[in-house]
Structures are given as structure tokens and as C-alpha cells.
PDB file of N, CA and C in Angstrom:
ATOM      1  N   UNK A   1     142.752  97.259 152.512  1.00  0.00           N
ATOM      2  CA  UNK A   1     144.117  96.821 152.729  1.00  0.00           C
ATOM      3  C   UNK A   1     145.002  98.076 152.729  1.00  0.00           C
ATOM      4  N   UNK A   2     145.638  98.296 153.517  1.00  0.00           N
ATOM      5  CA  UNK A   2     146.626  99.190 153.566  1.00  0.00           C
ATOM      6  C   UNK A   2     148.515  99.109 153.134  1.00  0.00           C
ATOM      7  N   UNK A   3     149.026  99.900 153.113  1.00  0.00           N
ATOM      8  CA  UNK A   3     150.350  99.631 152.247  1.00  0.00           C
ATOM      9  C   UNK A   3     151.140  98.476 153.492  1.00  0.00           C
ATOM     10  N   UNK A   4     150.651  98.549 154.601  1.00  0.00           N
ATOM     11  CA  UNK A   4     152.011  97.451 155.706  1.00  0.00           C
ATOM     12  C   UNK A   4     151.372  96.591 155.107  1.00  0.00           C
ATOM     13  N   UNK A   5     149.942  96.252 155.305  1.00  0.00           N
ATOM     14  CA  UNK A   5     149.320  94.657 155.142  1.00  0.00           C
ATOM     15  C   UNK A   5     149.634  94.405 153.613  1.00  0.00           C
ATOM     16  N   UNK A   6     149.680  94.779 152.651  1.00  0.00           N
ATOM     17  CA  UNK A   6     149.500  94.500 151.308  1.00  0.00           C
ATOM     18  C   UNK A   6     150.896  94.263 151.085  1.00  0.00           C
ATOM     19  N   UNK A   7     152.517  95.376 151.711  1.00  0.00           N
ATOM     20  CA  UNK A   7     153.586  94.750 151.773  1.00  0.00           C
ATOM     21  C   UNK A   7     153.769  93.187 152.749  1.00  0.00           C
ATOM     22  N   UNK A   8     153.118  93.312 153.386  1.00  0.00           N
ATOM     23  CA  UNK A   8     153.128  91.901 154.704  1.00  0.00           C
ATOM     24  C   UNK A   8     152.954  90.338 153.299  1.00  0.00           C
ATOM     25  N   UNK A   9     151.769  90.507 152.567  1.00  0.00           N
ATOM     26  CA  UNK A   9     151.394  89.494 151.831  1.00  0.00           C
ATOM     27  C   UNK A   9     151.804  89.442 150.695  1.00  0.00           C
ATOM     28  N   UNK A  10     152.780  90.314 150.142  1.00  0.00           N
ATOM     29  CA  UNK A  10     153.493  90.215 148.933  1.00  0.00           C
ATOM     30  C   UNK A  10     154.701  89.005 149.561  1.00  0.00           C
ATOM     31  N   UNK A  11     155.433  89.815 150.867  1.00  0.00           N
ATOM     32  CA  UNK A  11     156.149  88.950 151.216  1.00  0.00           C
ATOM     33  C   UNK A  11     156.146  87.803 151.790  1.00  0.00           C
ATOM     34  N   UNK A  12     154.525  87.365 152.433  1.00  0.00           N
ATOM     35  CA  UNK A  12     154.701  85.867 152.133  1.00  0.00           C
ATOM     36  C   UNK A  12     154.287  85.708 151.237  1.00  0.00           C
ATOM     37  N   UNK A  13     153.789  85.621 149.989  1.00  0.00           N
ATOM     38  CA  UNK A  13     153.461  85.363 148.377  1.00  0.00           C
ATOM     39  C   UNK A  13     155.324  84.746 148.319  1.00  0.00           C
ATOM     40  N   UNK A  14     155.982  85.245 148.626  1.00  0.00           N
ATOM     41  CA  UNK A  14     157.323  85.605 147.974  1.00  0.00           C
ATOM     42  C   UNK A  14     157.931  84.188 148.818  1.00  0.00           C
ATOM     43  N   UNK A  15     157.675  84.089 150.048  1.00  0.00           N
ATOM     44  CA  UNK A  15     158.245  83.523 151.297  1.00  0.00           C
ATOM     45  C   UNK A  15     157.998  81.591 150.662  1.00  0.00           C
ATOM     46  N   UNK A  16     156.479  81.812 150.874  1.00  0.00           N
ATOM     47  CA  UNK A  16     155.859  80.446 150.043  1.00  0.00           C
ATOM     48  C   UNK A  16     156.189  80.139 149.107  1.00  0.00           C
ATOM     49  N   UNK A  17     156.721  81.157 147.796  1.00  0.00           N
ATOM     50  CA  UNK A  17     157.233  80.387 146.621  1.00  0.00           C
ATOM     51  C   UNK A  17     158.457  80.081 146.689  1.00  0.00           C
ATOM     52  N   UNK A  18     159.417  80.939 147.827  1.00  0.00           N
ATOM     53  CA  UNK A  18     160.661  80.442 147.863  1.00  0.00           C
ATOM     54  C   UNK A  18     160.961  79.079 148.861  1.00  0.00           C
ATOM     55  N   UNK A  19     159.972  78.553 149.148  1.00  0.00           N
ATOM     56  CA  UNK A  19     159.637  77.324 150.596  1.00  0.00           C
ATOM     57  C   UNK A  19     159.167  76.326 149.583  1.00  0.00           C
ATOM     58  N   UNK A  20     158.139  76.562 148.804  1.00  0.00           N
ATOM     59  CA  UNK A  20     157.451  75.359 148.027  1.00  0.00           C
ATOM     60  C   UNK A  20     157.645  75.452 146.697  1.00  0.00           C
ATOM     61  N   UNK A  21     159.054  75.960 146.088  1.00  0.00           N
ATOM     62  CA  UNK A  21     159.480  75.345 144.760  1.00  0.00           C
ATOM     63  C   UNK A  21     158.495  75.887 143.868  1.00  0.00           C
ATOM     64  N   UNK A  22     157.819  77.377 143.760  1.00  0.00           N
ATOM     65  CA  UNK A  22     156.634  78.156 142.928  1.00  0.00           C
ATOM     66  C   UNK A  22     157.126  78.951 142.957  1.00  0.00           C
ATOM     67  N   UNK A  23     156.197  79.300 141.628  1.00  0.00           N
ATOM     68  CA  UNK A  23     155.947  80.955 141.319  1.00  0.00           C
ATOM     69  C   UNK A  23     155.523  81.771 142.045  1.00  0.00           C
ATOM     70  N   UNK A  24     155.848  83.222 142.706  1.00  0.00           N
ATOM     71  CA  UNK A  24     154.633  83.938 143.308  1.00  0.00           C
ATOM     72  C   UNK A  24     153.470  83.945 142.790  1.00  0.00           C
ATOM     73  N   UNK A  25     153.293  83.806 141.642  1.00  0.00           N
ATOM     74  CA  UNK A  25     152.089  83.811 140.365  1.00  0.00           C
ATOM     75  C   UNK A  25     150.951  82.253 141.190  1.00  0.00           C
ATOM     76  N   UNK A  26     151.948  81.697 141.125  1.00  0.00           N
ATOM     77  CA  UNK A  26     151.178  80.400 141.649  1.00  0.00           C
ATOM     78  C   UNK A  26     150.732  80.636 142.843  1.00  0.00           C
ATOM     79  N   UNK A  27     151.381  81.025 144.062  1.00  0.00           N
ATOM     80  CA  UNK A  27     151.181  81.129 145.079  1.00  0.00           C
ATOM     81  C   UNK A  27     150.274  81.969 145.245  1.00  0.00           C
ATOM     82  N   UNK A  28     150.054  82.997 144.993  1.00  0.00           N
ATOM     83  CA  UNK A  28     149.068  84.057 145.140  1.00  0.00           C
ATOM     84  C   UNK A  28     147.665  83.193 144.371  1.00  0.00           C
ATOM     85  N   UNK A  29     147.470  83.013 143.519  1.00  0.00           N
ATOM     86  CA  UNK A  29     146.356  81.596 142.447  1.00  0.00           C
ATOM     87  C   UNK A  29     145.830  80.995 144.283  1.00  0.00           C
ATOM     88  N   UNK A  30     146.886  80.476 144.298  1.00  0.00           N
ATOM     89  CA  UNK A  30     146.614  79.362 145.696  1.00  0.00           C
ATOM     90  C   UNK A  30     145.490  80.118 146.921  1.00  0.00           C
ATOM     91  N   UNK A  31     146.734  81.119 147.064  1.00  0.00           N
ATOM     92  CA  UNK A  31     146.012  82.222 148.222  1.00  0.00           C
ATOM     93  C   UNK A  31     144.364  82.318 148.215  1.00  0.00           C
ATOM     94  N   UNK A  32     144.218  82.376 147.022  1.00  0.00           N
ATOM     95  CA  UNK A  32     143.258  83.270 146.865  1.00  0.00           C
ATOM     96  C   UNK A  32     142.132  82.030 146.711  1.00  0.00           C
ATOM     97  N   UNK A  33     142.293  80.795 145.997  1.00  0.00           N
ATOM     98  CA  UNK A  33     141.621  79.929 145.769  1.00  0.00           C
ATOM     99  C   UNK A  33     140.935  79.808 147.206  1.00  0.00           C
ATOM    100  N   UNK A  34     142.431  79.634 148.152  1.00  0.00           N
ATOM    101  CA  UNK A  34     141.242  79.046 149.747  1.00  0.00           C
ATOM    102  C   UNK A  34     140.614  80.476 150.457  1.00  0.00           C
ATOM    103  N   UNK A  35     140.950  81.794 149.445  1.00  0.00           N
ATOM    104  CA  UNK A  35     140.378  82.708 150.530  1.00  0.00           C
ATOM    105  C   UNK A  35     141.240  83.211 151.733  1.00  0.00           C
ATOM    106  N   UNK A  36     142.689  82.910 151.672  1.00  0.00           N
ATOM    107  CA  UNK A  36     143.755  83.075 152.660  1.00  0.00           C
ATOM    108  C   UNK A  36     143.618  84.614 152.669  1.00  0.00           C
ATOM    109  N   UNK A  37     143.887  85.425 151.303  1.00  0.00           N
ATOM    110  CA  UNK A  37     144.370  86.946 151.697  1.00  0.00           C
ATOM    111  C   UNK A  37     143.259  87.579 152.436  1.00  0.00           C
ATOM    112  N   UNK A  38     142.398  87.646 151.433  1.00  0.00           N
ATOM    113  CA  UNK A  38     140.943  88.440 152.423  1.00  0.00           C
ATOM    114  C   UNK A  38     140.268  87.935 153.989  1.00  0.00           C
ATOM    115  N   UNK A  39     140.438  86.164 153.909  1.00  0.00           N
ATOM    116  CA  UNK A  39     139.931  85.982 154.922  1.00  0.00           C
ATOM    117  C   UNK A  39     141.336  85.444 156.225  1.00  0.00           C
ATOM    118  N   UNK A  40     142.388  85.851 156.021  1.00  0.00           N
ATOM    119  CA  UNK A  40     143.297  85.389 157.181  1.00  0.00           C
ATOM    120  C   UNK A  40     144.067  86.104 157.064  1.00  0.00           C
ATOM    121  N   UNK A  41     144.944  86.301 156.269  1.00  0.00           N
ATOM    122  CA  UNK A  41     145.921  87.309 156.324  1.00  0.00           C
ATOM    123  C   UNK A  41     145.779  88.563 156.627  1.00  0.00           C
ATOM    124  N   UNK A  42     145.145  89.769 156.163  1.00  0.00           N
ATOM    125  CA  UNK A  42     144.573  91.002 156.109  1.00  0.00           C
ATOM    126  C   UNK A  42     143.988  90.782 157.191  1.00  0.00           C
ATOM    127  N   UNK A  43     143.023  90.176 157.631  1.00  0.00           N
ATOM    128  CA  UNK A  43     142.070  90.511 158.910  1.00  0.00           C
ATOM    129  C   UNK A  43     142.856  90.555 160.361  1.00  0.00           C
ATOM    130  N   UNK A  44     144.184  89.005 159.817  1.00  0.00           N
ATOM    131  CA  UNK A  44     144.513  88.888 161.182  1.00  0.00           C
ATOM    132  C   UNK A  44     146.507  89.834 161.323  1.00  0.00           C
ATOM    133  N   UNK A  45     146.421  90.661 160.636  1.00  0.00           N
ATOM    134  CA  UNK A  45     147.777  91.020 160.102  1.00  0.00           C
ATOM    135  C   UNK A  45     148.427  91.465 161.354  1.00  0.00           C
ATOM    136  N   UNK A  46     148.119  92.379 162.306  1.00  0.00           N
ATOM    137  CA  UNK A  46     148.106  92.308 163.676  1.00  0.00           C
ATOM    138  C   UNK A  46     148.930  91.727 164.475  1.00  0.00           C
ATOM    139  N   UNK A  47     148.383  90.509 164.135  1.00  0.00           N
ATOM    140  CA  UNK A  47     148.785  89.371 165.511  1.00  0.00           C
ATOM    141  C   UNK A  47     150.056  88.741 164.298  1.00  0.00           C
ATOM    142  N   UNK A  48     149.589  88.472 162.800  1.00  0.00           N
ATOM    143  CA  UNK A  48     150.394  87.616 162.326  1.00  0.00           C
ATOM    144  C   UNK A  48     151.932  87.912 161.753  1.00  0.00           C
ATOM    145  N   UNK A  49     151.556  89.684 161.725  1.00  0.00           N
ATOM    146  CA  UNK A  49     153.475  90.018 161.287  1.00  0.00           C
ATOM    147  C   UNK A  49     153.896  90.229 162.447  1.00  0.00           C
ATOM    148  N   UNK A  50     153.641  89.628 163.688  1.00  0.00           N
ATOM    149  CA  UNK A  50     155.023  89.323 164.755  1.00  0.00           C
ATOM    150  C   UNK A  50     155.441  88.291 164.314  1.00  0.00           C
ATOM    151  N   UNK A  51     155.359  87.704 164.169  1.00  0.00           N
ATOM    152  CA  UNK A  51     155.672  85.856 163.852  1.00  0.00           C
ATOM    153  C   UNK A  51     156.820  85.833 162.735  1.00  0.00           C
ATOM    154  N   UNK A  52     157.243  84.799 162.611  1.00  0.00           N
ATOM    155  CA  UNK A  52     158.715  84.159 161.794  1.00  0.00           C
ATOM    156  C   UNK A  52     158.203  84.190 160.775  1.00  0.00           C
ATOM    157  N   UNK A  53     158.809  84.122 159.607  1.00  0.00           N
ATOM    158  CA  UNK A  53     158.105  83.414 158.275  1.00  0.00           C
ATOM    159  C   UNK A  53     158.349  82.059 158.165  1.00  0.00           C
ATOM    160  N   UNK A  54     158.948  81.458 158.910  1.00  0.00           N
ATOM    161  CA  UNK A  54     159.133  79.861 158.871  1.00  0.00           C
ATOM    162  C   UNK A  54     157.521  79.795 159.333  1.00  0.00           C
ATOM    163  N   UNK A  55     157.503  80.097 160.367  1.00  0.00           N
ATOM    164  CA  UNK A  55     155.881  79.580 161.209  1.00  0.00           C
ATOM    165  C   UNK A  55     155.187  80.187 160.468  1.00  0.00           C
ATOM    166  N   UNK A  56     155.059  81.102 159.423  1.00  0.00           N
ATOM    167  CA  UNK A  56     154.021  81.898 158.813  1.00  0.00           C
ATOM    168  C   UNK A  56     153.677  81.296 157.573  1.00  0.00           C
ATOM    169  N   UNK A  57     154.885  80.626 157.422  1.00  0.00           N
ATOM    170  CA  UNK A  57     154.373  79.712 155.670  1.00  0.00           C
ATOM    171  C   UNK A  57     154.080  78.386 156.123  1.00  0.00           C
ATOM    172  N   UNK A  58     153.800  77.443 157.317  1.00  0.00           N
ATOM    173  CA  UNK A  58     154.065  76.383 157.718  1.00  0.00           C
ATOM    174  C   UNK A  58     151.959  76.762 157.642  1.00  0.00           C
ATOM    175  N   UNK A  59     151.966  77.560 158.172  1.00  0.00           N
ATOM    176  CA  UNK A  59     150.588  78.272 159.123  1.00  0.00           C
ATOM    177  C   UNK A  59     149.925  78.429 157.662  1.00  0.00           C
ATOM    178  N   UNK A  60     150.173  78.751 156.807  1.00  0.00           N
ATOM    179  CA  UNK A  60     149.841  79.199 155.527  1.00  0.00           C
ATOM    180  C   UNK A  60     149.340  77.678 154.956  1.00  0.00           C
ATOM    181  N   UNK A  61     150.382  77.060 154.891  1.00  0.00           N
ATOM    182  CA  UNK A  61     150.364  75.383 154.216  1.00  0.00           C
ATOM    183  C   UNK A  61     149.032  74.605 154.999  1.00  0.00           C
ATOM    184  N   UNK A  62     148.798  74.831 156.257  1.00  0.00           N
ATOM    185  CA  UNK A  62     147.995  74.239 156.919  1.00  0.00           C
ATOM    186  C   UNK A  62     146.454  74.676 156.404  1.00  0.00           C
ATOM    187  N   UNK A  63     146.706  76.310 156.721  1.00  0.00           N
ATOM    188  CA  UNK A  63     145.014  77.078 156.293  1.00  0.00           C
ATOM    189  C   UNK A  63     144.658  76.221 154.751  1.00  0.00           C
ATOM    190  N   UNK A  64     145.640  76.000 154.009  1.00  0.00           N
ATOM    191  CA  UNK A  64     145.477  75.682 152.585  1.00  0.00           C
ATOM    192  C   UNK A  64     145.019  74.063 152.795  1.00  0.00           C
ATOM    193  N   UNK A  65     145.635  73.326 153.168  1.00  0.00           N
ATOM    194  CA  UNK A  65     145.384  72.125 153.304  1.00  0.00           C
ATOM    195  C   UNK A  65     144.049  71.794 154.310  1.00  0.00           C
ATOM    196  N   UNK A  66     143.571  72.165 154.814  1.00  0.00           N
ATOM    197  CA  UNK A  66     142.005  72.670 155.777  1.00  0.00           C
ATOM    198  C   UNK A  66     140.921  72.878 154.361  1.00  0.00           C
ATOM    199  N   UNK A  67     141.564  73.381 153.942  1.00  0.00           N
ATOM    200  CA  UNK A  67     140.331  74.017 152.760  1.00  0.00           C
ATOM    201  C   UNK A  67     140.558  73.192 151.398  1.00  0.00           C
ATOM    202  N   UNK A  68     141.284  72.216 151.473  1.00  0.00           N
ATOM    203  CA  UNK A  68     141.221  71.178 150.180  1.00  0.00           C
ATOM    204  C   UNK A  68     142.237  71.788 149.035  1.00  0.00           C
ATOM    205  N   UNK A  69     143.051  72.757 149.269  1.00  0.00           N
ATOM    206  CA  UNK A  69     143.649  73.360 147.584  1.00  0.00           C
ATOM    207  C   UNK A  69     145.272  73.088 148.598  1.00  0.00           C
ATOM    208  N   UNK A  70     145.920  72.101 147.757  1.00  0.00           N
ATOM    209  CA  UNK A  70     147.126  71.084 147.883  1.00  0.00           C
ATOM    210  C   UNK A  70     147.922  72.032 147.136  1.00  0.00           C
ATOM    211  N   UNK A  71     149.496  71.697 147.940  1.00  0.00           N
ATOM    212  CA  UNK A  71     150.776  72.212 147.601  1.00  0.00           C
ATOM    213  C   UNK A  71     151.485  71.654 146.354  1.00  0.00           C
TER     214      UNK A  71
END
């Protein structure tokens, strides 16, 4: 992980807790439960910090809900 991607996922850590009423503490717990940072975020960082953070935490909620770990 490098310093853009690792700033990229602090700030949605930050984005998601300010969207879904959490902690970053929680949110990051979450992340990590479905495997979001290592396996989606970081890999696809690229393509995904063009994008809004509306569509990026919506996109986030979905990967999570795919993999069974609820908002």
C-alpha cells in the first residue's frame, strides 16, 4: 500500500462513518471483516479514486452486503 492508496481508504473509513452513523473504528472492523481493503480497495484504487464518495460508499455498502457483514 502506498501513502495515496492508504490516504484514499482512511478517507472512505471516514466517508462511511460519516454516511452510516459509525465510528471509523467500526467501519474499518467492517472493512476488513468482508476483505474490502486488501481485496477491493487497494487493488482497484486506480479506477476507484476518480469516482464521488457518494458512489464510493454506496459501492462500499453493496461489496459489504454481497459478503454477508450488515450495516
Amino acid at each position: 500500500m502506498n501513502k495515496d492508496s492508504m490516504e484514499f481508504v482512511v478517507y472512505l473509513i471516514h466517508a462511511c462513518a460519516d454516511r452510516w452513523h459509525m465510528t471509523p473504528k467500526q467501519v474499518y472492523r467492517k472493512l476488513e471483516e468482508a476483505g474490502c481493503i486488501k481485496g477491493y480497495l487497494i487493488p482497484h484504487y486506480d479506477i476507484l479514486h476518480t469516482q464521488g464518495s457518494g458512489y464510493l460508499v454506496d459501492d462500499i455498502q453493496k461489496y459489504l452486503a454481497v459478503r454477508g457483514v450488515s450495516i
